[in-house]
Protein backbone atom coordinates (compact mmCIF):
# COMPACT_ATOMS: atom_id res chain seq x y z
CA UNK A 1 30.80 32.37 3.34
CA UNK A 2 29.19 34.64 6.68
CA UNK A 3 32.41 35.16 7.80
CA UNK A 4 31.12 38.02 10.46
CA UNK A 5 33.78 39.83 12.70
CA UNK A 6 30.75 39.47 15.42
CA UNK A 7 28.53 36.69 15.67
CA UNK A 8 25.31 36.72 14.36
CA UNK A 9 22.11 34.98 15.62
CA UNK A 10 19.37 34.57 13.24
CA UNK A 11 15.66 33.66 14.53
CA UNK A 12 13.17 31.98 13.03
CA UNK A 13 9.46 31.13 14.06
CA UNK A 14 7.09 28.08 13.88
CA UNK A 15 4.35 30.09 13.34
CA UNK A 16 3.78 34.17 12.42
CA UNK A 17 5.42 35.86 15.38
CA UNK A 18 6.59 39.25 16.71
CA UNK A 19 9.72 38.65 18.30
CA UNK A 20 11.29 40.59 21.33
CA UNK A 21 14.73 40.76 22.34
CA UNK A 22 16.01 41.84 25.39
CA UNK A 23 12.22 43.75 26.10
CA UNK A 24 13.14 45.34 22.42
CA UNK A 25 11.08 44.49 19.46
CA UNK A 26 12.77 43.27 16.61
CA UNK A 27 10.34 42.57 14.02
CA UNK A 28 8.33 39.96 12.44
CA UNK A 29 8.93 36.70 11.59
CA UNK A 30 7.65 33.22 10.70
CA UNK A 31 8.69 29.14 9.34
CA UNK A 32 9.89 30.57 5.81
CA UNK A 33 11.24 34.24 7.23
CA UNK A 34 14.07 35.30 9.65
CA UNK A 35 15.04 38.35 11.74
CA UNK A 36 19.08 38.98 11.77
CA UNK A 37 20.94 40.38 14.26
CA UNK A 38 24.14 40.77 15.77
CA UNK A 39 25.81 39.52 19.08
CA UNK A 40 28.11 40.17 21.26
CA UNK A 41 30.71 37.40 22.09
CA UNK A 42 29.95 36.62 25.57
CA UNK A 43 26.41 37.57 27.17
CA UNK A 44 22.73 36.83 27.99
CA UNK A 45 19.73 37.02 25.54
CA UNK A 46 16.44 36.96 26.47
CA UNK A 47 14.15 36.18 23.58
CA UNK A 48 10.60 36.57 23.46
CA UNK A 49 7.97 34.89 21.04
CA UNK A 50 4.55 36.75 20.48
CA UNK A 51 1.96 34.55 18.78
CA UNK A 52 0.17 37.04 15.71
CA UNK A 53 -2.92 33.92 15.35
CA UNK A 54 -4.10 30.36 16.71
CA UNK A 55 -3.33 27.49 14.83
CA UNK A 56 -6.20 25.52 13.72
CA UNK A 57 -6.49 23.26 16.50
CA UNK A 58 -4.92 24.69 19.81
CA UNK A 59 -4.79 28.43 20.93
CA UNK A 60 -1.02 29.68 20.92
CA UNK A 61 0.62 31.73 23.80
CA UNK A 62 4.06 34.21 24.29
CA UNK A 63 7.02 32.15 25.46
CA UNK A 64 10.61 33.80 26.52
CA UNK A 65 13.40 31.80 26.48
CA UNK A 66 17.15 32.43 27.50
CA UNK A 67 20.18 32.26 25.11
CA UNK A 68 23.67 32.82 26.56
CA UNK A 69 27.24 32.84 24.45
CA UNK A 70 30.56 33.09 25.88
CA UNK A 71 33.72 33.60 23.55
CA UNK A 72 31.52 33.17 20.39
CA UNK A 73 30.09 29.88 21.58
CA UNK A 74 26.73 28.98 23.33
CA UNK A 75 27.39 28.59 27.22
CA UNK A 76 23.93 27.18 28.22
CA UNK A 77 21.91 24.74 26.09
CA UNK A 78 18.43 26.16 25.26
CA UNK A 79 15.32 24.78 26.67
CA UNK A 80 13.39 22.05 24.79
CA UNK A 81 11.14 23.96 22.66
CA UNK A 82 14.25 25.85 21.10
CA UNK A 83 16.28 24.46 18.53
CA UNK A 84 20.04 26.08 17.26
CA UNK A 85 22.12 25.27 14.24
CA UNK A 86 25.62 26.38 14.37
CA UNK A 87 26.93 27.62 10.82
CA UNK A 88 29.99 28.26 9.72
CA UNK A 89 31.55 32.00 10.28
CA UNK A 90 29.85 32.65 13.70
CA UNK A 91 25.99 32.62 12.91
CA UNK A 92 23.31 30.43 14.96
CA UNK A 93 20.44 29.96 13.73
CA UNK A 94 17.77 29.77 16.60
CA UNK A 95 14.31 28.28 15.73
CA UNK A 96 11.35 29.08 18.65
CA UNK A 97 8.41 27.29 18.96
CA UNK A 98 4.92 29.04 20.17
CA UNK A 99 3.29 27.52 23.37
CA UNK A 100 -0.03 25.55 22.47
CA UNK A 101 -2.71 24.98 24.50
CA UNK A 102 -4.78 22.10 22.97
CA UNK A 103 -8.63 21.80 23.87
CA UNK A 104 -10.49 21.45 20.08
CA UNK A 105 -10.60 17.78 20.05
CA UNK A 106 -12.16 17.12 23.79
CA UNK A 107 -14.85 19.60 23.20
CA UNK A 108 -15.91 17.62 20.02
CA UNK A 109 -19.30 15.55 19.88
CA UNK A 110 -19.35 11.79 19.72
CA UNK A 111 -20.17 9.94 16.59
CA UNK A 112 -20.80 6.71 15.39
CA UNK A 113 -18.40 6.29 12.05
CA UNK A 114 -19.67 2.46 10.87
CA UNK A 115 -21.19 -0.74 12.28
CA UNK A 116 -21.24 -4.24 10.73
CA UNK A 117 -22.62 -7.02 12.14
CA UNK A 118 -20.81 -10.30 10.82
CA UNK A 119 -21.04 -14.03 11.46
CA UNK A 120 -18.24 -16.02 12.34
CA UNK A 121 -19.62 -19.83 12.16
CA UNK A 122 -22.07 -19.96 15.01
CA UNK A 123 -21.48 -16.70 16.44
CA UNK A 124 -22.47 -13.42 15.53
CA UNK A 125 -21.39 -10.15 16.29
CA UNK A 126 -21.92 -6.74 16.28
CA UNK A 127 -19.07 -4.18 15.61
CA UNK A 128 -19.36 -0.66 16.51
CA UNK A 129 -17.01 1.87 15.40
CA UNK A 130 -17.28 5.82 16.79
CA UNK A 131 -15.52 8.79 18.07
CA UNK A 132 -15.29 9.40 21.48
CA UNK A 133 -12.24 11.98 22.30
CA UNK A 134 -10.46 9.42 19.91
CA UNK A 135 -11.61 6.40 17.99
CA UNK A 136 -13.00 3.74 19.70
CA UNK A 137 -14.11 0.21 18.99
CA UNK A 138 -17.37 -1.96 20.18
CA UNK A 139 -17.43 -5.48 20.31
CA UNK A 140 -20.69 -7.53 21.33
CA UNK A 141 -22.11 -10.73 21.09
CA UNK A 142 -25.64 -11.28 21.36
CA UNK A 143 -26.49 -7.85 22.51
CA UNK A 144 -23.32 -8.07 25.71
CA UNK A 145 -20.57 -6.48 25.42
CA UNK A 146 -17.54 -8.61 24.52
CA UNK A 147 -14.27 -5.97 24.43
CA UNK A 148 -13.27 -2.95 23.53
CA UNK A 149 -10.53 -1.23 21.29
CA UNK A 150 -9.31 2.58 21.81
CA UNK A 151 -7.28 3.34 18.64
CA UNK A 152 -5.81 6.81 19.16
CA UNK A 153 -6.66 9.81 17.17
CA UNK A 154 -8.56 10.07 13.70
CA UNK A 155 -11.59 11.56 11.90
CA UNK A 156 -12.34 8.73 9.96
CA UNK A 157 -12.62 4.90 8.96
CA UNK A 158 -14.05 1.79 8.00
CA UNK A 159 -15.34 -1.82 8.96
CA UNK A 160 -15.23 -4.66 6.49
CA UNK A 161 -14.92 -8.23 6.83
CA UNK A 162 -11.67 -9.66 4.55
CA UNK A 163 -10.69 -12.92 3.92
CA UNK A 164 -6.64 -13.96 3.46
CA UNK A 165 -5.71 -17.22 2.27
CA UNK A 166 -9.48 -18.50 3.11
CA UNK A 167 -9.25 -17.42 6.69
CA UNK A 168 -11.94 -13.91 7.48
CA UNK A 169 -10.85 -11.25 9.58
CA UNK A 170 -12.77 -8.45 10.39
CA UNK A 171 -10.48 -5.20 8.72
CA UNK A 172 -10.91 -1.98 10.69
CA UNK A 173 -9.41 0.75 9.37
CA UNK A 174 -9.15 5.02 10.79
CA UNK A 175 -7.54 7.43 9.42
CA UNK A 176 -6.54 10.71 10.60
CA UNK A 177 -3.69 13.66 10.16
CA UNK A 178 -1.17 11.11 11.02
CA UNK A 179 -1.75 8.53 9.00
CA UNK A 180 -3.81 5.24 8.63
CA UNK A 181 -3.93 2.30 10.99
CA UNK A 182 -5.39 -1.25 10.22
CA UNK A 183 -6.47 -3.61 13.26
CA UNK A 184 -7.09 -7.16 11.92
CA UNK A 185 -9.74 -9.20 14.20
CA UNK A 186 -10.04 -12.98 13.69
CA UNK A 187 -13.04 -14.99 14.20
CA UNK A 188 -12.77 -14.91 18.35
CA UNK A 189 -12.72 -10.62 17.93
CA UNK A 190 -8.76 -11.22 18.83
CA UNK A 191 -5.80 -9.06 17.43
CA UNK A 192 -4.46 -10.81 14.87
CA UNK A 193 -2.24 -7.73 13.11
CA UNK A 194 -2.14 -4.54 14.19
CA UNK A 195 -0.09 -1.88 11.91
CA UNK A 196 -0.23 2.15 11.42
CA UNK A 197 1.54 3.80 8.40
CA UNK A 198 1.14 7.10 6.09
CA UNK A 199 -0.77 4.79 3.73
CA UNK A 200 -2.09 1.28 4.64
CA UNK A 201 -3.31 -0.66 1.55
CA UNK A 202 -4.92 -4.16 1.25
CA UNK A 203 -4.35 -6.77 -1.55
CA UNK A 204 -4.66 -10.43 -2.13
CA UNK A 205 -3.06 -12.35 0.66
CA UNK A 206 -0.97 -8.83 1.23
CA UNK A 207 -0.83 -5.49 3.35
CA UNK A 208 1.33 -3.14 2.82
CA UNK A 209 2.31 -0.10 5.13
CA UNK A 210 4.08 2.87 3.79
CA UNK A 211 5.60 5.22 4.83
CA UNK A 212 7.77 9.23 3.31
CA UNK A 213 10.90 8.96 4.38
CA UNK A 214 11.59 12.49 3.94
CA UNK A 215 13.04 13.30 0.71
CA UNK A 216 13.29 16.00 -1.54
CA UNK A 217 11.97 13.13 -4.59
CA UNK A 218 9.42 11.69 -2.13
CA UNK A 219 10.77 8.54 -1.70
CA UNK A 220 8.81 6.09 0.29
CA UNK A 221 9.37 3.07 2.34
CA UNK A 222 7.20 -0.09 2.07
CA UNK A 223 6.90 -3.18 4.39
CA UNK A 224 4.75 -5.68 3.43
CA UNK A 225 2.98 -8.58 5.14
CA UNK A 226 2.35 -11.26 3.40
CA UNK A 227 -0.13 -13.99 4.61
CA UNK A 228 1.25 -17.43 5.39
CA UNK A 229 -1.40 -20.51 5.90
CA UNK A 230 -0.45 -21.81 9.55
CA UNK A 231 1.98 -18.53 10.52
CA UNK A 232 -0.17 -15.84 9.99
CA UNK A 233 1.29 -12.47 8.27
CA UNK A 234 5.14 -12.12 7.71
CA UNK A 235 6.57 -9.44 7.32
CA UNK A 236 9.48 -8.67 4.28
CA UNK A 237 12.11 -6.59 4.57
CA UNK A 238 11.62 -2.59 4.05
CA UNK A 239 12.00 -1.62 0.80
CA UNK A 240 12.11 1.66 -0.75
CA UNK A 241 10.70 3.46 -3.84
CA UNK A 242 7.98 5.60 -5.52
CA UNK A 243 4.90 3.75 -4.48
CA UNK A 244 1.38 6.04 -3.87
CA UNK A 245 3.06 8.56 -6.12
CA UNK A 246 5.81 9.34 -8.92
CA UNK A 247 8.90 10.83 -7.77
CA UNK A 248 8.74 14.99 -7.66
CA UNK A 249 11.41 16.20 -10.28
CA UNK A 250 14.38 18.75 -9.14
CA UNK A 251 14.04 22.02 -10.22
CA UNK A 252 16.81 24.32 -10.47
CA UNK A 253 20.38 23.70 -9.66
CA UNK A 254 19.26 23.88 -5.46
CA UNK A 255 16.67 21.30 -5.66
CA UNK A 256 19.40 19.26 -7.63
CA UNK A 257 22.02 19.57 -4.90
CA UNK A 258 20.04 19.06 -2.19
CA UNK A 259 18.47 15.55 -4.11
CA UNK A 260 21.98 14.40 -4.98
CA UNK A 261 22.84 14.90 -1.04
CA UNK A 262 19.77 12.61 -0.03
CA UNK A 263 20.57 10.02 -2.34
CA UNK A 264 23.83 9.98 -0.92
CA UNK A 265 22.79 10.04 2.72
CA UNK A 266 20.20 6.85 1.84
CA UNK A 267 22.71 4.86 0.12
CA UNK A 268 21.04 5.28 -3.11
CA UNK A 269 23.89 4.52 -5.52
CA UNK A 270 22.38 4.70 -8.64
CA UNK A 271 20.11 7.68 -8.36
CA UNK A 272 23.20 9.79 -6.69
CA UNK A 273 25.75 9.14 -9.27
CA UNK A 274 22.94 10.02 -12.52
CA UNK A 275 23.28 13.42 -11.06
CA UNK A 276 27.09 13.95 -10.95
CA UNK A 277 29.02 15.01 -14.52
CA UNK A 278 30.34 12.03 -16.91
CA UNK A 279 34.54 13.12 -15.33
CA UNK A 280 32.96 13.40 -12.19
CA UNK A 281 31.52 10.35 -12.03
CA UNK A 282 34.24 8.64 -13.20
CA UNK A 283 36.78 9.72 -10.87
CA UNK A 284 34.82 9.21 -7.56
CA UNK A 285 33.39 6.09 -6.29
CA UNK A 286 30.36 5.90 -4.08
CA UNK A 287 31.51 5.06 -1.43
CA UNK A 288 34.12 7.81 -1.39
CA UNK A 289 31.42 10.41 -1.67
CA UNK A 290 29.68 9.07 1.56
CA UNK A 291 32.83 9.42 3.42
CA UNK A 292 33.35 12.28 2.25
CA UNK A 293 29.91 13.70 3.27
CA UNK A 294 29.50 11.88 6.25
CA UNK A 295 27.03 11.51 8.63
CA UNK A 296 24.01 13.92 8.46
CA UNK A 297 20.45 13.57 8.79
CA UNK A 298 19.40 16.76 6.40
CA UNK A 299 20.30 19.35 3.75
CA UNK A 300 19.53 22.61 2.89
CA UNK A 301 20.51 25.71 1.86
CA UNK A 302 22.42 28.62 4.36
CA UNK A 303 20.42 31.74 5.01
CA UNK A 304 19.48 33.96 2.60
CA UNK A 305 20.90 32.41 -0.16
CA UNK A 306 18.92 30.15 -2.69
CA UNK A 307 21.36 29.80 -5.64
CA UNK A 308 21.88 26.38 -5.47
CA UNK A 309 25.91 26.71 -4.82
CA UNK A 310 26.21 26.23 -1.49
CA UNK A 311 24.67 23.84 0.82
CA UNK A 312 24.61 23.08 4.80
CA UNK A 313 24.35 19.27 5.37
CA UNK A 314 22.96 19.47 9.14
CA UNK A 315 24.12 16.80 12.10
CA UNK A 316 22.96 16.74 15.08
CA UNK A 317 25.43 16.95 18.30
CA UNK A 318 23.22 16.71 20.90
CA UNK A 319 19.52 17.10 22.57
CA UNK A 320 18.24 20.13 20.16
CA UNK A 321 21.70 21.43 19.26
CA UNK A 322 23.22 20.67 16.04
CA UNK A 323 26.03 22.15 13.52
CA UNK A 324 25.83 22.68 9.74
CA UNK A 325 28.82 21.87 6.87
CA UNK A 326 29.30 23.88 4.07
CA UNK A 327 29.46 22.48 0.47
CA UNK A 328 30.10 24.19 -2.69
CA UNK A 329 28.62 22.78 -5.83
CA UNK A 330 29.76 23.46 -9.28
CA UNK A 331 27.36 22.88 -11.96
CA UNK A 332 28.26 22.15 -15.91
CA UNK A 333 25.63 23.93 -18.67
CA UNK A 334 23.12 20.89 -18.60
CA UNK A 335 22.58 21.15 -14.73
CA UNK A 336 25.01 18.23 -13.62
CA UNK A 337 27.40 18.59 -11.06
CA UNK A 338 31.23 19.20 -11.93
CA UNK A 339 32.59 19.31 -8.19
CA UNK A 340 32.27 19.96 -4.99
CA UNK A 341 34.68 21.34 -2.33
CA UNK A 342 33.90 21.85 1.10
CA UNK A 343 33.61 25.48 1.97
């Protein structure tokens, strides 16, 4: 598989790009398309990434980074905002990301987002949440200002006061692009729990914070705190599962071998084994199939080729260099896996 008698560098894009090589055009290309070409063994490229539009927050500029290869192998790592996967048979593929220059959020007007103004026993106070080139938090007492929170970036959230195990806390919650973040305040306006997850979500005497892990299926990872009378909230161990949503079926025999390779790679016995054939299965233990696999932290298919036979599983060697192992899979007439041999 891409055995090539000359190596052969493939480029890819983070955004919709014309890319340059050498001062030469060599056509367009994007996240989900490539430009191939080939190389010689030893020798200096100079490639050259040409922004085609912004991005919806930050105005994108031309970057030109250097590439060199001696004897079929890359002499000089590339800078940071390049990343190379080594396949088999001699092709690298080189991923380049635009420049950004980011100015949308401090040109943004202040808001106020909510206000609440509880009672703690004798003392009241009066709770200001707003944007201000991030989200902020107010605290006063009697019209003076007692503290202040800034809780990083976010469009959105809420103030509400919650009780756990009899005890109130004031609950302030954002939420943003990256995620949700809950800031528990008890009754001196102190920090009491402070945690930031994909989803946050509140329920008698329990918070839970989870988190995508990164699977094909959508598998999430949940920690939850549980509120103790005299210890405050515990924490439990992770635990993962399908919890804000179901799990996403595989489609095709591709989406199949690349969710059998997950389950693998996250120890998830069960759910890797329903997806091998009745022999199969019966001839291999788990544990054999994650040594035989080994260490990788992704999977996905080699260029150009979506059938669902062959698959890299990507490790990472060092800074943004990493190398890809070929599988074959063999699939039986209902879609289960028969073998698999290492290409």
């Amino acid at each position: 598989m891409y055995y090539s008698p000359v190596p052969l560098l493939v480029i890819r894009a983070d955004t919709p790009a014309l890319i340059e090589v050498n001062g030469h055009p060599a056509g367009e290309c994007g996240a989900d398309t490539h430009i191939a070409l080939p190389l010689s063994d030893s020798g200096d490229y100079y490639i050259t990434l040409l922004p085609l539009s912004d991005s919806d927050n930050a105005r994108l500029y031309p970057v030109t980074r250097k590439i060199g290869f001696e004897s079929g192998s890359i002499r000089v790592r590339p800078a940071p905002d390049v990343s190379v996967c080594e396949w088999p048979g001699g092709v690298f593929e080189l991923t380049m990301r635009a420049g950004r220059l980011r100015c949308a959020s401090a040109c943004r007007i202040p808001y106020r987002i909510d206000r609440i103004e509880p009672r703690f026993g004798s003392r009241a106070f009066q709770l200001t949440l707003y944007y201000e080139n991030g989200i902020k938090l107010s605290v006063e007492e009697g019209g003076r200002a007692l503290c202040g929170y800034a809780l990083g970036g976010g469009e959105s959230g809420t103030l509400n006061v919650v009780e756990f195990g009899g005890t109130a806390y004031v609950a302030v919650r954002t939420a943003g692009r990256q995620g949700e973040r809950l800031l528990l305040l008890n009754a001196a306006m102190e920090e009491s729990l402070d945690i930031s997850a994909a989803a946050v979500q509140l329920e008698e005497n329990t918070i839970e914070a989870i988190d995508p892990i990164g699977t094909l299926l959508g598998h999430e990872r949940r920690i939850r705190y549980q509120y103790e009378k005299g210890e405050g909230f515990v924490s439990s161990p992770a635990e993962t599962g399908f919890f804000t949503r179901p799990p996403r079926t595989p489609r095709g025999t591709l989406e199949r071998a690349i969710a059998f390779a997950e389950a693998v790679r996250e120890g998830f016995e069960a759910e890797a084994m329903s997806y091998l054939a009745d022999d199969l299965a019966a001839s291999i233990g788990f544990d054999a199939l994650q040594e035989f696999f080994g260490t990788f932290t992704a999977a996905r298919p080699p260029i150009s080729d979506g059938s669902g036979r062959y698959l890299g599983l990507i490790t990472e060697e060092e800074g943004n260099l990493s190398c890809a192992r070929l599988y074959e899979f063999e699939f039986n007439g209902e879609g289960q896996i028969e073998n698999i041999t290492e290409a």
